[in-house]
PDB file of N, CA and C in Angstrom:
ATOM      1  N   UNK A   1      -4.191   1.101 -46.962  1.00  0.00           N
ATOM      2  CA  UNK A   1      -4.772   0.002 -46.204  1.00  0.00           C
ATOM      3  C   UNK A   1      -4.470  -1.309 -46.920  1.00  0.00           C
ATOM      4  N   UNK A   2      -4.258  -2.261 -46.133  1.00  0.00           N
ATOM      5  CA  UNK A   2      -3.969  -3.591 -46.543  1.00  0.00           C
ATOM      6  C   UNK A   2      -5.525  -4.179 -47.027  1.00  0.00           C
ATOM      7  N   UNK A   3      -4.968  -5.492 -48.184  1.00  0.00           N
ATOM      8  CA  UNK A   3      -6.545  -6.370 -48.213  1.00  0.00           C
ATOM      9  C   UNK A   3      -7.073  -6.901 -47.078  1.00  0.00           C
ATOM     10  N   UNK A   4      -6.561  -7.329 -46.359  1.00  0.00           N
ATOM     11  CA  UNK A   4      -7.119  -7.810 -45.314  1.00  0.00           C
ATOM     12  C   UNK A   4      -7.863  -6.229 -44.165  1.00  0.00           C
ATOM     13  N   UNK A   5      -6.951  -5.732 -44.464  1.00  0.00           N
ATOM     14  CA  UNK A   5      -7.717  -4.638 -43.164  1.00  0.00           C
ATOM     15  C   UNK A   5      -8.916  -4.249 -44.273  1.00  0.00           C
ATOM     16  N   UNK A   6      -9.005  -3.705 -45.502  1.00  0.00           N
ATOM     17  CA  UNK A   6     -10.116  -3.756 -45.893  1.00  0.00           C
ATOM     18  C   UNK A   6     -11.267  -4.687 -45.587  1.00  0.00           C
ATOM     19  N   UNK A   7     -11.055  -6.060 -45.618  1.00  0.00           N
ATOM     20  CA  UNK A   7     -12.102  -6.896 -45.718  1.00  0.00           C
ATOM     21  C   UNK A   7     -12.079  -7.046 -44.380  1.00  0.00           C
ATOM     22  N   UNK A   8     -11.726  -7.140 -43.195  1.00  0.00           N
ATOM     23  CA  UNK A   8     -12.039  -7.140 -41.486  1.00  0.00           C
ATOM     24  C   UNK A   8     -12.872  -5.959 -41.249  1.00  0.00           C
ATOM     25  N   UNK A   9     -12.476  -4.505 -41.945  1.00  0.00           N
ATOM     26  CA  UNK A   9     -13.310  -4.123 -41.617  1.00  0.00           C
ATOM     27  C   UNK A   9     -15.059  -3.789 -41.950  1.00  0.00           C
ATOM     28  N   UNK A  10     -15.093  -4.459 -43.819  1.00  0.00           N
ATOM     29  CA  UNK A  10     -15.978  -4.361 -44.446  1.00  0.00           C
ATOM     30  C   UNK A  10     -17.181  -5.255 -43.713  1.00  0.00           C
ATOM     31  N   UNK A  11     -16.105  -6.823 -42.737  1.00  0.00           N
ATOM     32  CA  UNK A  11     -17.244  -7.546 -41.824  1.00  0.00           C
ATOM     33  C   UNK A  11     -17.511  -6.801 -41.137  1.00  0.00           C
ATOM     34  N   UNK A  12     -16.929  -6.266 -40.240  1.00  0.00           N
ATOM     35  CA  UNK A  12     -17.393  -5.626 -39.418  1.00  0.00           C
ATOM     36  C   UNK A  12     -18.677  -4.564 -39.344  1.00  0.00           C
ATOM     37  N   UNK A  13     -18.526  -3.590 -40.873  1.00  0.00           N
ATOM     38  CA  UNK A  13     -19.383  -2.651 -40.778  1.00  0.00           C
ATOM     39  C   UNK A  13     -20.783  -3.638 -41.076  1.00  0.00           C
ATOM     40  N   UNK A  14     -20.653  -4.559 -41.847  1.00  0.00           N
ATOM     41  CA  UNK A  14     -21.713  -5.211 -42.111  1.00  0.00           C
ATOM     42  C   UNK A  14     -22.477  -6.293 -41.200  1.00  0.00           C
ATOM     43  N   UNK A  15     -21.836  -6.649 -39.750  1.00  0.00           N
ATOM     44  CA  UNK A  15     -22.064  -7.186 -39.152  1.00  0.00           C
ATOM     45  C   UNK A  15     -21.996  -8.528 -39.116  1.00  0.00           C
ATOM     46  N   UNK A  16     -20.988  -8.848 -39.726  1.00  0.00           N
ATOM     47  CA  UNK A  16     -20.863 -10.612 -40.548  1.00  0.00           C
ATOM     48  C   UNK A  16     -20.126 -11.109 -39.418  1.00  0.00           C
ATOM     49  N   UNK A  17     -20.723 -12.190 -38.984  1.00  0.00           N
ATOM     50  CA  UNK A  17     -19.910 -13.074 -37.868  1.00  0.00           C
ATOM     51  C   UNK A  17     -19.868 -14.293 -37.987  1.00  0.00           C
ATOM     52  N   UNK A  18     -18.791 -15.044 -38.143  1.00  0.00           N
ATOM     53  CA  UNK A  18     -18.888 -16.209 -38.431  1.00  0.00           C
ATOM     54  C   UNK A  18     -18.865 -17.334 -37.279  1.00  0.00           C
ATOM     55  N   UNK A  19     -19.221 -18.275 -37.404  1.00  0.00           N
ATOM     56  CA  UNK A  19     -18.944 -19.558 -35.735  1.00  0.00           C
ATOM     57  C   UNK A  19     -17.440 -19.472 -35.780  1.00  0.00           C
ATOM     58  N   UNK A  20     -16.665 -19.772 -36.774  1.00  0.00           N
ATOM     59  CA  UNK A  20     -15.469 -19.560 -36.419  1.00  0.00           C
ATOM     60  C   UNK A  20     -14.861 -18.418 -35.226  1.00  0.00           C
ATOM     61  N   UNK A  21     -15.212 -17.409 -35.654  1.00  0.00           N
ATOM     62  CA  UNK A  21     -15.380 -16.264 -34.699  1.00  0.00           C
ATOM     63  C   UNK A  21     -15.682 -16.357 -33.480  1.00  0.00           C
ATOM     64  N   UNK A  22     -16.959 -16.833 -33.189  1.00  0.00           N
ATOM     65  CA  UNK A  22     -17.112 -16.908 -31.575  1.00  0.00           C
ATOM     66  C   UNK A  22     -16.329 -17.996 -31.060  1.00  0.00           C
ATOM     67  N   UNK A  23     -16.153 -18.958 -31.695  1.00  0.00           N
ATOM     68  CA  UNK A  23     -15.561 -19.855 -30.867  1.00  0.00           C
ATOM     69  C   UNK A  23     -14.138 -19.683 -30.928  1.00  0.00           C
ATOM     70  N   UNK A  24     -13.772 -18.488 -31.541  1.00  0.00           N
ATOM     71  CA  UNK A  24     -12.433 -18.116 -30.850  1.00  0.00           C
ATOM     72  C   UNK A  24     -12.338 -17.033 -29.883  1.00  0.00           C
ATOM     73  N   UNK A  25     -13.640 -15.785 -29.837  1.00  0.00           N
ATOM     74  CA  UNK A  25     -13.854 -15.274 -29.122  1.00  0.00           C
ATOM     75  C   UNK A  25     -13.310 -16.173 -27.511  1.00  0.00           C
ATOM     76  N   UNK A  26     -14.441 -16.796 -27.548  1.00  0.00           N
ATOM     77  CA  UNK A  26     -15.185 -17.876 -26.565  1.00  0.00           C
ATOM     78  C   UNK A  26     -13.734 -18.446 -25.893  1.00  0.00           C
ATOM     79  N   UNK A  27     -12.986 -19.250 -26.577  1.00  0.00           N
ATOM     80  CA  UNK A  27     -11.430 -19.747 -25.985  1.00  0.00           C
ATOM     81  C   UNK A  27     -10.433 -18.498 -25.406  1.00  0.00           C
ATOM     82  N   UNK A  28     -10.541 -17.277 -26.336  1.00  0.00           N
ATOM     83  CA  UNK A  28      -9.694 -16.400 -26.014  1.00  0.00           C
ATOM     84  C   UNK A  28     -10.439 -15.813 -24.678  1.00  0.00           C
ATOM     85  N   UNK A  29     -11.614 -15.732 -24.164  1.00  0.00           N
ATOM     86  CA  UNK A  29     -12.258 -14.557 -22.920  1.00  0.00           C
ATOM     87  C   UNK A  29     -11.881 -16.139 -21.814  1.00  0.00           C
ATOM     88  N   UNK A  30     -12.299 -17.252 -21.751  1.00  0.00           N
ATOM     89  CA  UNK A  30     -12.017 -18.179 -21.636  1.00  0.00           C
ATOM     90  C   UNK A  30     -10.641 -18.459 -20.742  1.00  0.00           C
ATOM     91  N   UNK A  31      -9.463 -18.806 -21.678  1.00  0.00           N
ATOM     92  CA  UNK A  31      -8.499 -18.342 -21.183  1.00  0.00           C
ATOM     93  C   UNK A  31      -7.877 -16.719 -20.324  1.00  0.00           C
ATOM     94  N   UNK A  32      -8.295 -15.855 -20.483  1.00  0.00           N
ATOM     95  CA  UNK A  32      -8.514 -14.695 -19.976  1.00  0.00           C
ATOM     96  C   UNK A  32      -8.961 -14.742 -18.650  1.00  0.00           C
ATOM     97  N   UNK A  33     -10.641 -15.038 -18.484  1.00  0.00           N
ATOM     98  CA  UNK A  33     -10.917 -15.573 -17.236  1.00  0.00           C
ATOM     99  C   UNK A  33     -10.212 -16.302 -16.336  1.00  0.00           C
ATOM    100  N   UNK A  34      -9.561 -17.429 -17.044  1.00  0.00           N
ATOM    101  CA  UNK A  34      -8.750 -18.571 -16.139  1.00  0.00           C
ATOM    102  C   UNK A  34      -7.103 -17.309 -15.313  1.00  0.00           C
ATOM    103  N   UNK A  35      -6.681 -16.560 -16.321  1.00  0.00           N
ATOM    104  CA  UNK A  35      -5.983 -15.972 -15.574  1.00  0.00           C
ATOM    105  C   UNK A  35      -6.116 -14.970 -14.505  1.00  0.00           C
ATOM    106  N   UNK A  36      -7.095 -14.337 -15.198  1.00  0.00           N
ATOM    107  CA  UNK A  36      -8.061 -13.554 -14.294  1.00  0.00           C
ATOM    108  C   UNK A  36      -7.907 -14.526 -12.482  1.00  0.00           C
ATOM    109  N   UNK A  37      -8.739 -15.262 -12.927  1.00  0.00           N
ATOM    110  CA  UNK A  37      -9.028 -16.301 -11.725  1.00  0.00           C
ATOM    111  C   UNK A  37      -8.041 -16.097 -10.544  1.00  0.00           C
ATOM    112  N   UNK A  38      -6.770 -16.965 -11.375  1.00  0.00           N
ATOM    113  CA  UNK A  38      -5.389 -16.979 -10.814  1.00  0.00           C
ATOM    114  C   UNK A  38      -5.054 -15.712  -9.824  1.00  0.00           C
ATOM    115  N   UNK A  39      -4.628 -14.730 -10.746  1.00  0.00           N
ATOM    116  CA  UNK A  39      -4.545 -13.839 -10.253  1.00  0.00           C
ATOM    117  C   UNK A  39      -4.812 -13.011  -8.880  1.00  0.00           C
ATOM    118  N   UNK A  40      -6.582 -12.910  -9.397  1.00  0.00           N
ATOM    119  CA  UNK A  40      -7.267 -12.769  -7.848  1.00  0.00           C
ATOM    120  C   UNK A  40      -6.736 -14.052  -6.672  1.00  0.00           C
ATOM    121  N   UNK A  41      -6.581 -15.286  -7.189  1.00  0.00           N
ATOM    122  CA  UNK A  41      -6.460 -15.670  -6.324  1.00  0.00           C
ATOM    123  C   UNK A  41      -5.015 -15.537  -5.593  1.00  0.00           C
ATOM    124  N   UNK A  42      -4.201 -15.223  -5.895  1.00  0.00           N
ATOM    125  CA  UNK A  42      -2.820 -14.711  -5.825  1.00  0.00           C
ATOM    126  C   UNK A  42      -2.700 -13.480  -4.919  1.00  0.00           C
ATOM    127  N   UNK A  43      -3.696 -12.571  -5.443  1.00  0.00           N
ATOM    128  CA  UNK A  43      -3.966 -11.710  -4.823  1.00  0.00           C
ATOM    129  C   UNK A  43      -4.227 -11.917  -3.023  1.00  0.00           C
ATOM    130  N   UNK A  44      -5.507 -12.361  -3.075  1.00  0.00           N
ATOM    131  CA  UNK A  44      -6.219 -12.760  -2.275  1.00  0.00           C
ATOM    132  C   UNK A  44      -5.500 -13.219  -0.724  1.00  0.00           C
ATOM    133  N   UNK A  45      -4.144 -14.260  -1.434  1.00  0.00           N
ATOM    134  CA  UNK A  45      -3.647 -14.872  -0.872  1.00  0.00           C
ATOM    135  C   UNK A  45      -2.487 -13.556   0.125  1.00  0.00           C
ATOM    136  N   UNK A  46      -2.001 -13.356  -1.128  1.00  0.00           N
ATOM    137  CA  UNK A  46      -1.168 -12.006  -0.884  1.00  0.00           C
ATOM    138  C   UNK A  46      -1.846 -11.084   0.790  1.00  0.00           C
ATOM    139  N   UNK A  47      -3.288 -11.057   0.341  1.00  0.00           N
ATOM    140  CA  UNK A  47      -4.148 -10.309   1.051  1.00  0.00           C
ATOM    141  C   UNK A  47      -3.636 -10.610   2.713  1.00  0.00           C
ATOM    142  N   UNK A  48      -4.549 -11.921   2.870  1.00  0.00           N
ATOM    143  CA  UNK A  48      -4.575 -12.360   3.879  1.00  0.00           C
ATOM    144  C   UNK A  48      -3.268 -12.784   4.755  1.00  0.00           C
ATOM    145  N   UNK A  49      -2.327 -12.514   3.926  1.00  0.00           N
ATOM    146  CA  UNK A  49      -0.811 -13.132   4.671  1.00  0.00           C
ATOM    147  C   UNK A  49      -0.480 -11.505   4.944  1.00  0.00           C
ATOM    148  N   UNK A  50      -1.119 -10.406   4.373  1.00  0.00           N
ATOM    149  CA  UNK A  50      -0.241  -9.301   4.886  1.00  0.00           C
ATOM    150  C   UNK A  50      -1.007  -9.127   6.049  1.00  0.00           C
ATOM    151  N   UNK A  51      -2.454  -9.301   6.358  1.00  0.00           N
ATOM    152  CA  UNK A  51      -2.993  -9.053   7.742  1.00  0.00           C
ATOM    153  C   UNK A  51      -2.686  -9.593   8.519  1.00  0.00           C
ATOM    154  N   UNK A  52      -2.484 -10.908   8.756  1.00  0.00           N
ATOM    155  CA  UNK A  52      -1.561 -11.925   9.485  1.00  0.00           C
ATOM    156  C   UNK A  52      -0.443 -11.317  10.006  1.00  0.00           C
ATOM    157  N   UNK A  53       0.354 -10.657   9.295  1.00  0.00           N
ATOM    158  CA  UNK A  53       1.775  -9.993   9.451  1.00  0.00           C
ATOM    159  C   UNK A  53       0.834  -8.827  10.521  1.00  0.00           C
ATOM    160  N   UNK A  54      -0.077  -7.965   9.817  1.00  0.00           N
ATOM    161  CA  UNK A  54      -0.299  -6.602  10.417  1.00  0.00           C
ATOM    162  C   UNK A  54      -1.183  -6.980  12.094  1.00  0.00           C
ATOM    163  N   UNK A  55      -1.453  -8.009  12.058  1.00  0.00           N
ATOM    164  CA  UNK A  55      -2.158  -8.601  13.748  1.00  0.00           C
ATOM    165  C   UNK A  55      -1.122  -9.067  14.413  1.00  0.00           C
ATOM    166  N   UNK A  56      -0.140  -9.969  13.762  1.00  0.00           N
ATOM    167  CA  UNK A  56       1.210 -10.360  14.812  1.00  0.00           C
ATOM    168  C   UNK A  56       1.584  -9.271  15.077  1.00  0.00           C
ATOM    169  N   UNK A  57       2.052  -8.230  14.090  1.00  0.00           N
ATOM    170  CA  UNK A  57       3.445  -6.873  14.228  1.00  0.00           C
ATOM    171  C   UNK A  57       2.273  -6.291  15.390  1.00  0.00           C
ATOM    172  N   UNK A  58       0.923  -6.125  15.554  1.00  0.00           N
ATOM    173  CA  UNK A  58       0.176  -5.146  16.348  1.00  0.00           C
ATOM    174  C   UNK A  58       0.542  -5.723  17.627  1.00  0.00           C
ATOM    175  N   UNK A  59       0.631  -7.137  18.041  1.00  0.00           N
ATOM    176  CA  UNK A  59       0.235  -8.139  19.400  1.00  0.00           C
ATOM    177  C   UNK A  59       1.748  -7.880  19.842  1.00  0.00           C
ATOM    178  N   UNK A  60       3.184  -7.805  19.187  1.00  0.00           N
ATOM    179  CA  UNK A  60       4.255  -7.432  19.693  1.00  0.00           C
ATOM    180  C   UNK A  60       4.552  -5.878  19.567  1.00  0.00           C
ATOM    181  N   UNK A  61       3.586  -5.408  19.855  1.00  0.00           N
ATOM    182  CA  UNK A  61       3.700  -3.753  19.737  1.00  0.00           C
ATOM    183  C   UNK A  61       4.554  -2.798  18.972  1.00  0.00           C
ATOM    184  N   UNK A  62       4.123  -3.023  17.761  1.00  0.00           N
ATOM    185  CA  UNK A  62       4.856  -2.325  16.720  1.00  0.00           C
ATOM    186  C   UNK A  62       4.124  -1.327  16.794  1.00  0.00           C
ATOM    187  N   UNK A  63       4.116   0.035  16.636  1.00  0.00           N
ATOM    188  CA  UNK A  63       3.081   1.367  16.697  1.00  0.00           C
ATOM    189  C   UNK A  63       2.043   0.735  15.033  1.00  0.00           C
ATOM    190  N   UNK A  64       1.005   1.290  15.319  1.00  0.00           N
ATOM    191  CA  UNK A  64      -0.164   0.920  14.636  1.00  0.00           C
ATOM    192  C   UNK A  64       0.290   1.135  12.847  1.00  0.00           C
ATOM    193  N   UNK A  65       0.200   3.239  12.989  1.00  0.00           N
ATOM    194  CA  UNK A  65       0.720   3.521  11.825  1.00  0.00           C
ATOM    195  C   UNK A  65       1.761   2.438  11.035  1.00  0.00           C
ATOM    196  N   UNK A  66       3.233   2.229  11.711  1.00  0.00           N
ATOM    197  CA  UNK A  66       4.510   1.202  10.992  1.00  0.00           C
ATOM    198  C   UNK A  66       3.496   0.029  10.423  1.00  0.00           C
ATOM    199  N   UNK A  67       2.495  -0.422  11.467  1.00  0.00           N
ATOM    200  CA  UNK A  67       2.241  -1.987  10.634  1.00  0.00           C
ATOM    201  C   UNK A  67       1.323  -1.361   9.842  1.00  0.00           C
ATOM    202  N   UNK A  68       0.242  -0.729   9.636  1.00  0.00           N
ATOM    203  CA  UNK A  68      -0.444  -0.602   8.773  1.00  0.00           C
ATOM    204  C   UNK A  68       0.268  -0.017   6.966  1.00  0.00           C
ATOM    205  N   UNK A  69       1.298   0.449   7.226  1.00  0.00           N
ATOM    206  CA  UNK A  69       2.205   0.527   6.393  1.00  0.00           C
ATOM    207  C   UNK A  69       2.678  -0.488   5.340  1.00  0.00           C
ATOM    208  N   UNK A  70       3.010  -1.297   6.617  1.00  0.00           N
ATOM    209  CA  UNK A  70       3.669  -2.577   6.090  1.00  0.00           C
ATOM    210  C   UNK A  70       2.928  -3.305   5.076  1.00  0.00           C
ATOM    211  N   UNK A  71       1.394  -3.342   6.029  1.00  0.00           N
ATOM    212  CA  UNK A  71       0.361  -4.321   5.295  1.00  0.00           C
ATOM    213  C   UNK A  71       0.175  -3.930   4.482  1.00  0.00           C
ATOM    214  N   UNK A  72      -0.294  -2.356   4.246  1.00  0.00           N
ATOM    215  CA  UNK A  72      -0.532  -2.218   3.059  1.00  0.00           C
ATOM    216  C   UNK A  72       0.804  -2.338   1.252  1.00  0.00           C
ATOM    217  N   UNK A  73       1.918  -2.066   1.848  1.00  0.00           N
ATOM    218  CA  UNK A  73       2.976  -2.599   0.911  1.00  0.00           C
ATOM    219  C   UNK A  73       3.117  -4.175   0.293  1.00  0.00           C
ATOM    220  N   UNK A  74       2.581  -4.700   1.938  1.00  0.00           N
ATOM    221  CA  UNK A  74       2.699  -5.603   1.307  1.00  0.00           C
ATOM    222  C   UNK A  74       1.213  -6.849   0.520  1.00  0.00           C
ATOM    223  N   UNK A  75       0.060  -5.648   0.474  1.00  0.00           N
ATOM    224  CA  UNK A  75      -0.414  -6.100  -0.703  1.00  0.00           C
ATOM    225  C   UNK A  75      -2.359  -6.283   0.243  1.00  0.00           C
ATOM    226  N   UNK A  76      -2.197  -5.929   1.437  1.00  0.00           N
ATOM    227  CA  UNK A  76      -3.511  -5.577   1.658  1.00  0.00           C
ATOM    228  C   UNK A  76      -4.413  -4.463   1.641  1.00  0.00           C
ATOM    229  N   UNK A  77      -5.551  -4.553   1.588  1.00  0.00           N
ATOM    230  CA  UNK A  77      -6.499  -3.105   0.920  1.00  0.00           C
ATOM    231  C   UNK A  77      -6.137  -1.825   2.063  1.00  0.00           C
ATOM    232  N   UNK A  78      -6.086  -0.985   2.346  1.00  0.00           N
ATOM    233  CA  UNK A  78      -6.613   0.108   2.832  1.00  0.00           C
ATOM    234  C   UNK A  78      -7.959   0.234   3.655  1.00  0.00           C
ATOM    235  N   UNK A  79      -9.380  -0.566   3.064  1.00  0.00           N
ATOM    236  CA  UNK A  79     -10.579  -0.675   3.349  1.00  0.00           C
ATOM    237  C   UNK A  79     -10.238  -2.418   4.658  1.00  0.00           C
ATOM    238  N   UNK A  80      -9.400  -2.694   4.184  1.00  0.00           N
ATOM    239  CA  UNK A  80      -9.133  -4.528   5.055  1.00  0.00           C
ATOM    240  C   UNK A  80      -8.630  -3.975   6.468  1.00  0.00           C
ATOM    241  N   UNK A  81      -7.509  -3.110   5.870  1.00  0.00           N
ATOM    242  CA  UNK A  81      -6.696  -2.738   7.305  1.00  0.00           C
ATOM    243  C   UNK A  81      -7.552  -1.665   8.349  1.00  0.00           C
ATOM    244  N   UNK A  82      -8.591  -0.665   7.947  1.00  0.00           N
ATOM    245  CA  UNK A  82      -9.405  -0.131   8.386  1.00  0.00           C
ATOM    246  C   UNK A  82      -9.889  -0.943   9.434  1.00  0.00           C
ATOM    247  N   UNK A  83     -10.491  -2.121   8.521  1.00  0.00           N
ATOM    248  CA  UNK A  83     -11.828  -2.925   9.335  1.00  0.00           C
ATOM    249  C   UNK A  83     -10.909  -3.796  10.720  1.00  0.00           C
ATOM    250  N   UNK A  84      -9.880  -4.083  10.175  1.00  0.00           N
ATOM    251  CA  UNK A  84      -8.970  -5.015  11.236  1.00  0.00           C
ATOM    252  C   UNK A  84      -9.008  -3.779  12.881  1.00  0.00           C
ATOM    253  N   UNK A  85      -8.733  -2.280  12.501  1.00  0.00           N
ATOM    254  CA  UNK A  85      -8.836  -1.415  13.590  1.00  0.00           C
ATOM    255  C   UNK A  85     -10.094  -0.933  13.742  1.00  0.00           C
ATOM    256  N   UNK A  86     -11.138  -0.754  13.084  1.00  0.00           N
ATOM    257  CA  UNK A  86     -12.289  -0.706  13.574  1.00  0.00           C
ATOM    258  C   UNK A  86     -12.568   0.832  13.318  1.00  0.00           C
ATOM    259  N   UNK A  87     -11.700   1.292  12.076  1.00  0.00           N
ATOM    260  CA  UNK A  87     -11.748   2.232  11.452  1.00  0.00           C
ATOM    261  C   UNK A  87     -12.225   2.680   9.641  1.00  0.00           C
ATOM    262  N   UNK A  88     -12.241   3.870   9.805  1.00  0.00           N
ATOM    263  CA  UNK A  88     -12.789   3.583   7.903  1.00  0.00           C
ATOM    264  C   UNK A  88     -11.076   3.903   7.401  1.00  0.00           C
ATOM    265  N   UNK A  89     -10.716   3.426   5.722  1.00  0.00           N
ATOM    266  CA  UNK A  89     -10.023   3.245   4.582  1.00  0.00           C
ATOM    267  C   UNK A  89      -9.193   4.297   5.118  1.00  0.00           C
ATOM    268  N   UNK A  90     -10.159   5.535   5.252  1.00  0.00           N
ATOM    269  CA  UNK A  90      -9.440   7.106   5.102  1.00  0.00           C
ATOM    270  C   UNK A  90      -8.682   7.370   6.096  1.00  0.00           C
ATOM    271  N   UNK A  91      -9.255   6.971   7.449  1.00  0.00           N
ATOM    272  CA  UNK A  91      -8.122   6.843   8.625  1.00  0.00           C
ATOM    273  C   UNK A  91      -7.111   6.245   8.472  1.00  0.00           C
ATOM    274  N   UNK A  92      -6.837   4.849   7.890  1.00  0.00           N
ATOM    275  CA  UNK A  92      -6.192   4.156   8.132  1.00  0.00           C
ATOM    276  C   UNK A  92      -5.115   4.695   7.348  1.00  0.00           C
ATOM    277  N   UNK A  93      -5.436   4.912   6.277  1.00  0.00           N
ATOM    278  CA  UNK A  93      -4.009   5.511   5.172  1.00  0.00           C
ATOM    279  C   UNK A  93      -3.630   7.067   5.594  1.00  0.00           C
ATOM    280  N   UNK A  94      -4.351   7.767   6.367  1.00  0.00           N
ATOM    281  CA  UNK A  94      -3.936   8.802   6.761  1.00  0.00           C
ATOM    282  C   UNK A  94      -3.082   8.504   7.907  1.00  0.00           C
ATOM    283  N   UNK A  95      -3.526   7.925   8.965  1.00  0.00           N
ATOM    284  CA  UNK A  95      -2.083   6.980  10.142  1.00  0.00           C
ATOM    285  C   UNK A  95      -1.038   6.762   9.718  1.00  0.00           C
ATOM    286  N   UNK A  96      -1.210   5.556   8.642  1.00  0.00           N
ATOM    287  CA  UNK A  96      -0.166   4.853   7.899  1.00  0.00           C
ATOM    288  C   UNK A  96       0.746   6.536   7.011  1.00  0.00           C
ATOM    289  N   UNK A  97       0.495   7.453   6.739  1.00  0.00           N
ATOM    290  CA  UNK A  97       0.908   8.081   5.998  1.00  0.00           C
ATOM    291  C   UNK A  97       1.728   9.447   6.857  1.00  0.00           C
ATOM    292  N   UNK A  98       0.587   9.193   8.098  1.00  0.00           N
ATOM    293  CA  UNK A  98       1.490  10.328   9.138  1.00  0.00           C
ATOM    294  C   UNK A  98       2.439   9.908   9.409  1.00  0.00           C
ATOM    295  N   UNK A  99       2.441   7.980   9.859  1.00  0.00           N
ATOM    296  CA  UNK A  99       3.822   7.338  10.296  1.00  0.00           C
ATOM    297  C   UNK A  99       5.035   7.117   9.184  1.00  0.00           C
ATOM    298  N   UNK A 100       4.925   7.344   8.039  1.00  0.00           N
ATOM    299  CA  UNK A 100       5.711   7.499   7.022  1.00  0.00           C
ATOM    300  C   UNK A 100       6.414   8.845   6.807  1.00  0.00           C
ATOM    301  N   UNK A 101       5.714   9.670   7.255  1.00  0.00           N
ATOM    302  CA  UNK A 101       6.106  10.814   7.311  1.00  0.00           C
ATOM    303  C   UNK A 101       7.024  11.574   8.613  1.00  0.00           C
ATOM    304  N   UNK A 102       7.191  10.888   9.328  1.00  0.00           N
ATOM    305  CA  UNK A 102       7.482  10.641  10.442  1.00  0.00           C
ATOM    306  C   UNK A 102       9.508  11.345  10.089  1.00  0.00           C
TER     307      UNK A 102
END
């Protein structure tokens, strides 16, 4: 073991925390969150543009299964595309999975 891994962990067992410490904690969860954030919101976005796709592809009669496919590839829930047909998660990926199978 290195000096240092000795003494990180000797704080540790002893419970020694210094302000230095949290306030790097604190910046590092901090920054974390902020990507976090992003992300979801990326997501989110992702979300709502694949249902968009999966209500147009439905209104020019694409068979249900193909668009629910789609949507879900391209980045909406399983539980989203359900609710859009007025079905539960489990239907919907079982459709989507018969029409893949196809």
């Amino acid at each position: 073991m290195s000096r240092n891994a000795v003494i990180g962990r000797a704080r540790r067992l002893r419970g020694i925390v210094y302000q230095s410490d949290i306030e790097s904690w604190a910046r590092a969860n901090a920054r974390r969150s902020e990507e976090a954030k992003k992300r979801m919101k990326a997501r989110r976005r992702a979300q709502r543009k694949a249902l968009r796709a999966l209500a147009s592809a439905v209104a020019r009669g694409v068979p249900a299964g193909k668009a629910m496919s789609r949507a879900h590839r391209a980045g909406a829930l399983w539980r989203q595309i359900g609710d859009y047909f007025g079905i539960s998660q489990q239907a919907a990926y079982e459709k989507a999975k018969a029409w893949t199978q196809r």
